[in-house]
Structure formats: structure tokens, C-alpha cells
C-alpha atoms as a PDB file:
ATOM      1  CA  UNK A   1      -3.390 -13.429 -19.458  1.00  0.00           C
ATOM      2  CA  UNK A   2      -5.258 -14.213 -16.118  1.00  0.00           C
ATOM      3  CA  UNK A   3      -7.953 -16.032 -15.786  1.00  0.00           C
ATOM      4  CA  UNK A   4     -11.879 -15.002 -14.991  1.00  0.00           C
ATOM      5  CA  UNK A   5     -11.158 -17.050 -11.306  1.00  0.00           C
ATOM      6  CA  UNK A   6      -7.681 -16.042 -11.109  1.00  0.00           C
ATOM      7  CA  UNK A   7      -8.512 -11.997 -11.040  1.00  0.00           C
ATOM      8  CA  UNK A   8     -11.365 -12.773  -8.861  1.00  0.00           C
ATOM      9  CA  UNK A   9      -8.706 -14.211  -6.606  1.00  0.00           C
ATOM     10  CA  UNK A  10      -6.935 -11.117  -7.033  1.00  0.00           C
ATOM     11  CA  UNK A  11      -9.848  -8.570  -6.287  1.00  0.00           C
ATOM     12  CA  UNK A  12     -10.282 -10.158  -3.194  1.00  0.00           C
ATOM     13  CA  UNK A  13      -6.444 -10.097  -2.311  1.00  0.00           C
ATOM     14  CA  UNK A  14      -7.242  -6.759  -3.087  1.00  0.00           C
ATOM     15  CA  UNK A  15     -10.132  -5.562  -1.316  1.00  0.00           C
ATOM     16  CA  UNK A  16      -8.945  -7.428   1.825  1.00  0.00           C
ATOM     17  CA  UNK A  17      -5.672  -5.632   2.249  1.00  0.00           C
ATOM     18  CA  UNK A  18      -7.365  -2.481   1.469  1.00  0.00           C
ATOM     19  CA  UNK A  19      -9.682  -2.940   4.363  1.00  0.00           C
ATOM     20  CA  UNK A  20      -6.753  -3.993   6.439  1.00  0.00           C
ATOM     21  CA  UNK A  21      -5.127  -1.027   5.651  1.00  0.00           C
ATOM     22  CA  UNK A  22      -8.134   1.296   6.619  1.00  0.00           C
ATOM     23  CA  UNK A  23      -8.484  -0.050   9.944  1.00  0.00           C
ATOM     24  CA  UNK A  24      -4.819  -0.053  10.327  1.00  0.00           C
ATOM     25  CA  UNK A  25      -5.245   3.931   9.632  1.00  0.00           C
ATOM     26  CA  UNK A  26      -7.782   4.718  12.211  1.00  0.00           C
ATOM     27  CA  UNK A  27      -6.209   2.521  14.793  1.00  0.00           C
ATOM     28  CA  UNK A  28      -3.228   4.684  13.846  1.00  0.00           C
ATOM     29  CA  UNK A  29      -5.104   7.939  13.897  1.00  0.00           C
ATOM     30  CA  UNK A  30      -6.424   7.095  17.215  1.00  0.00           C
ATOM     31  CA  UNK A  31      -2.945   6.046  18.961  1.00  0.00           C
ATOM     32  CA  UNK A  32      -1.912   9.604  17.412  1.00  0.00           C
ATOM     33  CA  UNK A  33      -5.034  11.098  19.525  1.00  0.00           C
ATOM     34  CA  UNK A  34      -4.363   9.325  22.361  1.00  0.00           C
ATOM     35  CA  UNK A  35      -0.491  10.298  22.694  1.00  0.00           C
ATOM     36  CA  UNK A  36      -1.713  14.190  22.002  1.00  0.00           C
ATOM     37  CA  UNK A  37      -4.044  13.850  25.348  1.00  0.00           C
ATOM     38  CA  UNK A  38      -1.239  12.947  27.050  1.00  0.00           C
ATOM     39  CA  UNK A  39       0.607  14.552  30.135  1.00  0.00           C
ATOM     40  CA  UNK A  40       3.837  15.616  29.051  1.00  0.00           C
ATOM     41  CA  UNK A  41       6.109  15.513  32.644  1.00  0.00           C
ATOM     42  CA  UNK A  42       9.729  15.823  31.149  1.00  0.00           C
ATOM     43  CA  UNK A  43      11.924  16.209  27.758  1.00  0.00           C
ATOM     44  CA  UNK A  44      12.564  12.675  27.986  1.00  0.00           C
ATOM     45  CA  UNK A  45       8.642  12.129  27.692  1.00  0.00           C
ATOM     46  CA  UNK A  46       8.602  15.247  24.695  1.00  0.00           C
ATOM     47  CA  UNK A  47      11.010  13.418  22.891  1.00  0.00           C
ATOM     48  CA  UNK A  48       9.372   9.593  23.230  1.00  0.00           C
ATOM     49  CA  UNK A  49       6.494  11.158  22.139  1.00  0.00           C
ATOM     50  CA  UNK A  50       7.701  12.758  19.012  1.00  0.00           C
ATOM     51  CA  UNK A  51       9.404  10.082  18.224  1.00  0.00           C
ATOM     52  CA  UNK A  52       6.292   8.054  18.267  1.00  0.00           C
ATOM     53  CA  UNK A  53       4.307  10.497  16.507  1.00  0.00           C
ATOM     54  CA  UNK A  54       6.840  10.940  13.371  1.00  0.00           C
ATOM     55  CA  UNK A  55       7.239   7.115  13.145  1.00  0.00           C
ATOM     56  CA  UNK A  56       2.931   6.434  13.218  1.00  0.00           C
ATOM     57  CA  UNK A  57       2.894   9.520  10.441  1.00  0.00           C
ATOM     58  CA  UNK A  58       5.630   8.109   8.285  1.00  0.00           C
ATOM     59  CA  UNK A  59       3.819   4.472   8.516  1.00  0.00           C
ATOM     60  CA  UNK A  60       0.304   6.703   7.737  1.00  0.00           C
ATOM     61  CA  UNK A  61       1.689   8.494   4.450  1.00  0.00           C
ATOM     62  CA  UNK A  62       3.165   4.664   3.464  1.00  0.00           C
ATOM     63  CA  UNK A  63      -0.171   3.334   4.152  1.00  0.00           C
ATOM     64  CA  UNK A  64      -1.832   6.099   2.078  1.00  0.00           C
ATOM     65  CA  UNK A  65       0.317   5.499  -0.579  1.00  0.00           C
ATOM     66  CA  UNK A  66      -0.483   1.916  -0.919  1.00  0.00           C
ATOM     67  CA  UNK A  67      -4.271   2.429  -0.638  1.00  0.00           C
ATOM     68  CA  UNK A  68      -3.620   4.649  -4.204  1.00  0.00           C
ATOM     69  CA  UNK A  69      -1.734   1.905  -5.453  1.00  0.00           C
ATOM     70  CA  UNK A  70      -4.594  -0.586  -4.449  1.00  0.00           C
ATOM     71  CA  UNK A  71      -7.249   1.874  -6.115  1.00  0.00           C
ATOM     72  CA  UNK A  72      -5.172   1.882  -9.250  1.00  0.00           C
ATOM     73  CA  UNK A  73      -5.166  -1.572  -9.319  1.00  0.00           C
ATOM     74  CA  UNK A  74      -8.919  -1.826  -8.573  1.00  0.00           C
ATOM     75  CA  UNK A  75      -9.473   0.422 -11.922  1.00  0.00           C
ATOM     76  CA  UNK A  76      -7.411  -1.538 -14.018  1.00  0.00           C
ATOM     77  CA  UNK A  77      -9.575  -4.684 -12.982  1.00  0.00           C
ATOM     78  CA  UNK A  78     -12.635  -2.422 -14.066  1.00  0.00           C
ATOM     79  CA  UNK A  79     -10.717  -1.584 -17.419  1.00  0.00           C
ATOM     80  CA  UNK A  80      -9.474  -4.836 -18.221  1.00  0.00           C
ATOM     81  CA  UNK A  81      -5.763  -3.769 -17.846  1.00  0.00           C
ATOM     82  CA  UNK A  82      -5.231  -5.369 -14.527  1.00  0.00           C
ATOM     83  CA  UNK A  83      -1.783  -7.556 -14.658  1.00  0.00           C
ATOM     84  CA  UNK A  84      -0.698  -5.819 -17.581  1.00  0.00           C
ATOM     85  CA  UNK A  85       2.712  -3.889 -17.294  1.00  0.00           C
ATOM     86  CA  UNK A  86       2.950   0.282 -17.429  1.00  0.00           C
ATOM     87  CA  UNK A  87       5.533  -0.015 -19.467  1.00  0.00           C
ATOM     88  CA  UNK A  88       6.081  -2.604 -21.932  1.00  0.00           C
ATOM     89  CA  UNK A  89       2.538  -3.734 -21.712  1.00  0.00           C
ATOM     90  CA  UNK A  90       3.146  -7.283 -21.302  1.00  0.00           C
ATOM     91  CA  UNK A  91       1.457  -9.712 -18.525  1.00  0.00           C
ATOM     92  CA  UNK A  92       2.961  -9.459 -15.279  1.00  0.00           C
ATOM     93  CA  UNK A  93       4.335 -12.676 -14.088  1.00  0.00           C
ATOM     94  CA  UNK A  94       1.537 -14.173 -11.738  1.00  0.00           C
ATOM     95  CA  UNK A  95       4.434 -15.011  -9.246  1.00  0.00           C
ATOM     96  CA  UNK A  96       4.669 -10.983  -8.930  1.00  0.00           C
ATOM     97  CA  UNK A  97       1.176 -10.111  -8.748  1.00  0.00           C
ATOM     98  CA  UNK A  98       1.056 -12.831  -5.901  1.00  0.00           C
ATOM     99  CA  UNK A  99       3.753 -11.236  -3.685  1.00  0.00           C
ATOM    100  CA  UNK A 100       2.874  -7.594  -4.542  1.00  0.00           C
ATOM    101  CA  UNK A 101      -1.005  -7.749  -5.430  1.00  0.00           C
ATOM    102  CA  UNK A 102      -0.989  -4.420  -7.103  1.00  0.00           C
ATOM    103  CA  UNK A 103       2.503  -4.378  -9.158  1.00  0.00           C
ATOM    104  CA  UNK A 104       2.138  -1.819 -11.997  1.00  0.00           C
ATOM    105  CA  UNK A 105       5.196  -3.190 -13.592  1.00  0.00           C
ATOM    106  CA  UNK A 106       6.985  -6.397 -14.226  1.00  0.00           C
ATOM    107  CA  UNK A 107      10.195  -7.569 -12.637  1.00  0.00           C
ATOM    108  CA  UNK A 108      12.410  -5.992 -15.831  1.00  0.00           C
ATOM    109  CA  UNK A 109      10.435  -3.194 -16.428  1.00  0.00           C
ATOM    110  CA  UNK A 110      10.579  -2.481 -12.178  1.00  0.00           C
ATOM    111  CA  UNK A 111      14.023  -2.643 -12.483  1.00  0.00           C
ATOM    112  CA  UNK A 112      14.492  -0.146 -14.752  1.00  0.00           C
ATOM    113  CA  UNK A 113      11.947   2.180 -13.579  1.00  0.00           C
ATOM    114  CA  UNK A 114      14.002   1.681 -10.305  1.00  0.00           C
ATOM    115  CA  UNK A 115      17.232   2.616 -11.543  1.00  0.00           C
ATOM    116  CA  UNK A 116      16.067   5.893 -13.724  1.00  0.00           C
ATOM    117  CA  UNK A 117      14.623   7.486 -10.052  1.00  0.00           C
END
């Protein structure tokens, strides 16, 4: 079980990526704006320009994903389930929840969620 000062430490892991990642998104957003105003003079400037786009929309929908993930992780502070694994409802290892702030799963129950997809 964590600590009172050790899932403070974790909200503000937390809250600080999740800012990171918003500004990350409209820096993104606006680089996608940007390229859009741009004069197009040949197929070799179409196709570094699609490229561009596809890659900064994949990264987007990654980034979206993780700001759920982050959210989650914010309610299960409010709900006193934070570090507590989906599965088998044991603590997560506080090694794990250092590397990936807002695991929903412990190292054996990840791997077996990972090998049933």
C-alpha cells in the first residue's frame, strides 16, 4: 500500500506529464496548421507533407490515449484504488508505478493481459 506522501508524489508525476502532454498537443495541432498553409510546389513536397501530417496524427491519437490513461489514474487516486491492479487487485510494485506513472496492471497481470490481445 502507498503511502499518504508517496501518492502525493505520484499525483504530481501525474498532473505534470498531463500538462506536458497538453502543450505537446497544441504545439502539435499548430505544426499541423502551419504545414496545411503551406505552398505545395511539387509531389515531392505532397508527399513530405503527408508524411509529416500522418506521423504528428499518429503521435496525437498516442498522446490522447495516454491523457485517458492519466485521467483514469487521476480517478483511482480520488477513489482510493490508485496502485491497485485491474486484475488481481493486488498493489502494483512501486518500481512500476515509477516507470509507467499510470500502470493499471502489475508486471504478471500486464503480461498476461498482453498475451490474450
Amino acid at each position: 500500500m502507498l503511502t499518504k506522501e508517496q501518492l502525493q508524489d505520484f499525483k504530481k508525476k501525474l498532473i505534470k506529464r498531463n500538462d506536458k502532454i497538453i502543450l505537446n498537443l497544441r504545439e502539435l495541432e499548430n505544426d499541423i496548421i502551419n504545414i496545411r498553409d503551406k505552398d505545395i510546389h511539387d509531389e515531392g513536397d505532397d508527399a513530405a507533407i503527408f508524411t509529416e501530417t500522418n506521423l504528428d496524427n499518429a503521435i496525437i491519437e498516442q498522446l490522447h490515449r495516454e491523457l485517458g490513461e492519466i485521467e483514469l489514474a487521476f480517478d483511482k487516486i480520488r477513489n482510493d484504488l490508485y496502485g491497485i491492479c485491474e486484475m488481481c487487485e493486488e498493489p502494483i510494485g512501486i518500481e512500476r508505478l515509477e516507470v509507467k506513472n499510470f500502470a493499471r496492471f502489475c508486471i504478471t497481470c500486464r503480461e498476461i493481459n498482453e498475451k490474450t490481445k
